[in-house]
N, C-alpha and C. Protein backbone atom coordinates (compact mmCIF):
# COMPACT_ATOMS: atom_id res chain seq x y z
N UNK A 1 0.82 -1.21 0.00
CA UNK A 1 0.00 0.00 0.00
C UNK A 1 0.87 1.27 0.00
N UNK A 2 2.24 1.31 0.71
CA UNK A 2 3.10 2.50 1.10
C UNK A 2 3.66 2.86 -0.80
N UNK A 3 3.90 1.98 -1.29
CA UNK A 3 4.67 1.79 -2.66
C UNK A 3 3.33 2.27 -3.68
N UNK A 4 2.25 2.25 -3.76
CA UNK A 4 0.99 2.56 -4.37
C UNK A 4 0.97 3.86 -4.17
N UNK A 5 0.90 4.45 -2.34
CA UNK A 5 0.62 5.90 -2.17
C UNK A 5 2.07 6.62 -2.68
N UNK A 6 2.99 6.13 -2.66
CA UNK A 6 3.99 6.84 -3.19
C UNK A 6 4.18 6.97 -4.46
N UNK A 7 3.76 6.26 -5.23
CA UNK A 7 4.02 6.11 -7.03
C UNK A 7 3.07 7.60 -7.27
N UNK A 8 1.63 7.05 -6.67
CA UNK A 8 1.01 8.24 -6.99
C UNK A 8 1.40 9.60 -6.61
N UNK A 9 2.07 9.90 -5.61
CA UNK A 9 2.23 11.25 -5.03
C UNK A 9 3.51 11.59 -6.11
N UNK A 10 4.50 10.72 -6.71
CA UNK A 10 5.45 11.18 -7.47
C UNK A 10 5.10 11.21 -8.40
N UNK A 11 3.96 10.51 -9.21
CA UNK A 11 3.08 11.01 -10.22
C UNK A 11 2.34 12.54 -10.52
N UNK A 12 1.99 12.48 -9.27
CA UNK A 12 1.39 14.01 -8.92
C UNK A 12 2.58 15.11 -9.02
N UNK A 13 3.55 14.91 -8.36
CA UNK A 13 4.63 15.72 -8.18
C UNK A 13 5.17 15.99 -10.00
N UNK A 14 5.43 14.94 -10.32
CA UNK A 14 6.18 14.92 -11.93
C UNK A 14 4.61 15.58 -13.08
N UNK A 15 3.21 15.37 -12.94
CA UNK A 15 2.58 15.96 -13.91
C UNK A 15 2.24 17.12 -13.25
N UNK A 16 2.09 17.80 -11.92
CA UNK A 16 2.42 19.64 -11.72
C UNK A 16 3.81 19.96 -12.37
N UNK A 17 4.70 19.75 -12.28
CA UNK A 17 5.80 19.69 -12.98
C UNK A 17 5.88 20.10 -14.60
N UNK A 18 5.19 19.59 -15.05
CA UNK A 18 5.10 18.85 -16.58
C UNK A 18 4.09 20.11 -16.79
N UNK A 19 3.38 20.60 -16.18
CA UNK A 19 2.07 21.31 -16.58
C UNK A 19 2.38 22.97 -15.96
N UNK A 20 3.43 23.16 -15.27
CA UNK A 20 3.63 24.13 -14.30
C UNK A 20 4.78 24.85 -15.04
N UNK A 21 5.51 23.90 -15.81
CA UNK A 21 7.33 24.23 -16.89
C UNK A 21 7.27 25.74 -17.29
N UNK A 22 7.90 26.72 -16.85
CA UNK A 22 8.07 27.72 -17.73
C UNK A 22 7.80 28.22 -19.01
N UNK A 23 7.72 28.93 -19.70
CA UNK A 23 8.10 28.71 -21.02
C UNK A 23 8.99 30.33 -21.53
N UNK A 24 9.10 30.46 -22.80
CA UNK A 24 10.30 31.49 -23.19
C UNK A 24 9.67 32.93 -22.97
N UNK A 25 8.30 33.36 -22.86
CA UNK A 25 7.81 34.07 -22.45
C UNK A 25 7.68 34.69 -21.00
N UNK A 26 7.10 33.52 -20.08
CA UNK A 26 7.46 33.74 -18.88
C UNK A 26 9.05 34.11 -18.13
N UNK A 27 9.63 32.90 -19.40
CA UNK A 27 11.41 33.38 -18.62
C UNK A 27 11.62 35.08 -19.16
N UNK A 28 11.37 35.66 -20.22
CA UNK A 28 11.36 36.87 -21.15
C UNK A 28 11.08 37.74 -19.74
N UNK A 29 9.63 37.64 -19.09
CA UNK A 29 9.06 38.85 -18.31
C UNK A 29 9.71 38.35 -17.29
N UNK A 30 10.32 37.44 -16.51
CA UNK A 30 11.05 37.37 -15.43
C UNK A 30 12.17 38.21 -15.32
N UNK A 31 13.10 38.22 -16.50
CA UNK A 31 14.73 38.67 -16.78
C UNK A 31 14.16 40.18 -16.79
N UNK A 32 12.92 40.59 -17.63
CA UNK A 32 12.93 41.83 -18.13
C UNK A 32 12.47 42.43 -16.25
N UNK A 33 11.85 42.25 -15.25
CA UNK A 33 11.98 42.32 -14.47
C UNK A 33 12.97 42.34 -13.22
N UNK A 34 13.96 41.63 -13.08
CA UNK A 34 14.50 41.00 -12.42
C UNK A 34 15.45 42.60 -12.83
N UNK A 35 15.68 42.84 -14.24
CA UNK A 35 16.70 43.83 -14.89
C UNK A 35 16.29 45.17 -14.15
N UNK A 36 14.66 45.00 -14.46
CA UNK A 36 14.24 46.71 -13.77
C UNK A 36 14.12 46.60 -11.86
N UNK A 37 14.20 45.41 -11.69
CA UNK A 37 14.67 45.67 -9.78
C UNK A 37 16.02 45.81 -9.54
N UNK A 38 17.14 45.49 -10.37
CA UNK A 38 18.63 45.63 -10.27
C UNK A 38 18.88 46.93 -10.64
N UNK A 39 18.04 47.73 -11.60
CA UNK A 39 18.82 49.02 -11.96
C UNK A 39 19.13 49.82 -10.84
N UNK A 40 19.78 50.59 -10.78
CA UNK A 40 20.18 51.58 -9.59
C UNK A 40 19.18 52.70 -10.04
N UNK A 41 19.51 52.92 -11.52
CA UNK A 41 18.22 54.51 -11.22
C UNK A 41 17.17 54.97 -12.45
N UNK A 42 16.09 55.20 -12.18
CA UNK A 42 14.75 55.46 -12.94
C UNK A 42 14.81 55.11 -14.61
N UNK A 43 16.33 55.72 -15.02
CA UNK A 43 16.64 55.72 -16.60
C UNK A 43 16.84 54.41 -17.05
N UNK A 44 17.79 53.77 -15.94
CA UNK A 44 17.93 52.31 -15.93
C UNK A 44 16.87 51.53 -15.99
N UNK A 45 16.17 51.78 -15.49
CA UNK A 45 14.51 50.79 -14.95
C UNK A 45 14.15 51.07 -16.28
N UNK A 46 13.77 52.14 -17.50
CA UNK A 46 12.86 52.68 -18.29
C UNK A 46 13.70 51.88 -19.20
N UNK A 47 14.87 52.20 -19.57
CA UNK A 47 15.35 51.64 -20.58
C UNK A 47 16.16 50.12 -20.67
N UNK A 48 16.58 50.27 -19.82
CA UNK A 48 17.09 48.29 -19.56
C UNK A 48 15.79 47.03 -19.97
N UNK A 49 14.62 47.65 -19.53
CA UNK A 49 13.22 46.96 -19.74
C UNK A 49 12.87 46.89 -21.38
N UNK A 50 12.85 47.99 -22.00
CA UNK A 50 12.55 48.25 -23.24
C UNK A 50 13.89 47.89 -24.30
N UNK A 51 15.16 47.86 -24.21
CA UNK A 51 16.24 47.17 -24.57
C UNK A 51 16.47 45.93 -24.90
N UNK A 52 16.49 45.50 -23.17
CA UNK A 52 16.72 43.90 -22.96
C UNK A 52 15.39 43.00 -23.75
N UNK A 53 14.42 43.28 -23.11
CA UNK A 53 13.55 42.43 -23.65
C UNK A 53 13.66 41.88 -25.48
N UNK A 54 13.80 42.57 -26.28
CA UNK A 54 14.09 41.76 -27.84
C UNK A 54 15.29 40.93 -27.70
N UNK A 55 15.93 41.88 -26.88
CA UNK A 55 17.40 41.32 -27.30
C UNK A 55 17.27 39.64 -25.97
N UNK A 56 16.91 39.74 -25.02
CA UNK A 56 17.18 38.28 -24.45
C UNK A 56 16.05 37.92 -25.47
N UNK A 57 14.86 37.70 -25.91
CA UNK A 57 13.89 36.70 -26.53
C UNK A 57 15.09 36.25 -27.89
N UNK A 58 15.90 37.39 -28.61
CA UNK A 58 16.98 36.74 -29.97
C UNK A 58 18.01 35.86 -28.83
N UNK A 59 18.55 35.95 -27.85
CA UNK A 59 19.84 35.53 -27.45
C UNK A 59 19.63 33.92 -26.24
N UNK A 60 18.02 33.95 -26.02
CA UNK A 60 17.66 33.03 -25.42
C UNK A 60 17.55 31.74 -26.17
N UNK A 61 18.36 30.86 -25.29
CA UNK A 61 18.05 29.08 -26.04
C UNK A 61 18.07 28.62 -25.21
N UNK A 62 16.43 27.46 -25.46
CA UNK A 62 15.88 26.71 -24.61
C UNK A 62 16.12 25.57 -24.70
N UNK A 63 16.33 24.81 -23.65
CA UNK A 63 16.38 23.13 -23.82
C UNK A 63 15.15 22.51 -23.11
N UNK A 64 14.59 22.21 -23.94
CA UNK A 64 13.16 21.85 -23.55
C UNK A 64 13.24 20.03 -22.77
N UNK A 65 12.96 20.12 -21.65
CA UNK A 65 13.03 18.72 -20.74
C UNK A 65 11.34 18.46 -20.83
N UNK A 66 11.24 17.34 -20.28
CA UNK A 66 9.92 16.94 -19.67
C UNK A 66 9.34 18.02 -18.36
N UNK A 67 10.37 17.56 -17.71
CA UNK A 67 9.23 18.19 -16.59
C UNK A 67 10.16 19.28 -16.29
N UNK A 68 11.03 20.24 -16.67
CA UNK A 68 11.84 21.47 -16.93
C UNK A 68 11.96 22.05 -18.05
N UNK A 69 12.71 23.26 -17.99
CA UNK A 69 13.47 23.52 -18.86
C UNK A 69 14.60 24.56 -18.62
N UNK A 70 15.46 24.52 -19.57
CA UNK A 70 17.09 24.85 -19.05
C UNK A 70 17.16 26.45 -20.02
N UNK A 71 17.15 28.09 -19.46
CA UNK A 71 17.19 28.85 -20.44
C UNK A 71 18.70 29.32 -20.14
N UNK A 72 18.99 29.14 -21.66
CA UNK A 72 20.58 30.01 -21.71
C UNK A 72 20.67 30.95 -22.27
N UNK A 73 21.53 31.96 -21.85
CA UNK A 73 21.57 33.18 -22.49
C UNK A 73 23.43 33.49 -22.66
N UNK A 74 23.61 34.29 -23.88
CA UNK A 74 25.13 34.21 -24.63
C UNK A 74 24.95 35.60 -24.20
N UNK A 75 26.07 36.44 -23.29
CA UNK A 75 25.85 37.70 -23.46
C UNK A 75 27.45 37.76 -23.04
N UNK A 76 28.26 38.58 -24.20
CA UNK A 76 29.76 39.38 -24.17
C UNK A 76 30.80 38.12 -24.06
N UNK A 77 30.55 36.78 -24.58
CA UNK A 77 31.27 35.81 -24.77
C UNK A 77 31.18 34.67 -23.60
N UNK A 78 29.76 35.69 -22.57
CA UNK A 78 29.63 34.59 -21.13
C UNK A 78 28.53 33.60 -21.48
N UNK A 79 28.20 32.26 -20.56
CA UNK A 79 26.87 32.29 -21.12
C UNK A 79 26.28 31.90 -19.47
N UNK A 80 25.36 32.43 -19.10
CA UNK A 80 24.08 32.44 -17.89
C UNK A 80 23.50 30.85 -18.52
N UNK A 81 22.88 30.38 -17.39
CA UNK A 81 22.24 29.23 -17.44
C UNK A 81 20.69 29.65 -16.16
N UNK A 82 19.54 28.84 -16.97
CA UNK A 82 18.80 29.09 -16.02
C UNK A 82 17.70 27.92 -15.88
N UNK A 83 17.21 27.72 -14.57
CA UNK A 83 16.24 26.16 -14.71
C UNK A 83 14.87 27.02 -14.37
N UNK A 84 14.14 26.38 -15.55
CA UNK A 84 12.74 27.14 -15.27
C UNK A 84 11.82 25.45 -14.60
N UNK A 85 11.12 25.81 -13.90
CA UNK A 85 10.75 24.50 -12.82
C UNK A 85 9.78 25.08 -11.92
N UNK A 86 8.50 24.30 -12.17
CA UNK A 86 6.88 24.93 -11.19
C UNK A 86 7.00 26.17 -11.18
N UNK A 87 7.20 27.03 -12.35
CA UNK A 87 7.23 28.44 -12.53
C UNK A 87 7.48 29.00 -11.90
N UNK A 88 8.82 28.79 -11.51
CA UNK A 88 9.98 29.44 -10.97
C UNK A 88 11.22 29.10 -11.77
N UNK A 89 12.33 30.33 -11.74
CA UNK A 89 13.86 30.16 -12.31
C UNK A 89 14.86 30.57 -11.12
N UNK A 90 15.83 29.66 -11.79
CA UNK A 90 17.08 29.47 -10.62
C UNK A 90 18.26 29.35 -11.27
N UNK A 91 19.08 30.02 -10.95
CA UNK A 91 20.44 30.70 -11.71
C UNK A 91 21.09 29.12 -11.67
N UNK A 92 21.79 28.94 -12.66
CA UNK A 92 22.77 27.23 -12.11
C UNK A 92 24.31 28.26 -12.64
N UNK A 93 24.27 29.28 -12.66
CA UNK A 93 26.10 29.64 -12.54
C UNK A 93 26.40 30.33 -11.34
């Protein structure tokens, strides 16, 4: 019975997962955010937002998993890595 309730609860766990995955949009308004809480000042916030945004949606590549996905971004010869997971992202550098 313990092996039954558990299959299912990791069933449950893996299709919120599967149904919850990020996608290149959501990662798009996260970064374009994340950019306008880092700026130091007003010009920064206005224009870092309106900038960045085309330019990460051209420089973003996704690796599409099952129940994730991995967004990378190429910026000045570096490259950022990011895990999008139950719609949330988490830096892996």
């Amino acid at each position: 019975m313990r092996i039954l309730i558990t299959v299912i609860v990791v069933l449950a766990i893996l299709v919120t997962a599967t149904i919850s995955k990020p996608n290149q949009e959501e990662f798009i308004n996260w970064g374009v955010a994340e950019i306008r809480g880092q700026s130091a000042s007003d010009i920064e916030r206005i224009f870092g937002g309106t900038v960045s945004e085309p330019v990460e949606e051209v420089q973003t590549e996704i690796s599409d998993y099952v129940f994730f996905t991995v967004f990378t971004i190429q910026e000045n010869g570096e490259e950022y890595k990011f895990l999008g997971v139950f719609g949330t992202f988490f830096g892996l550098n």
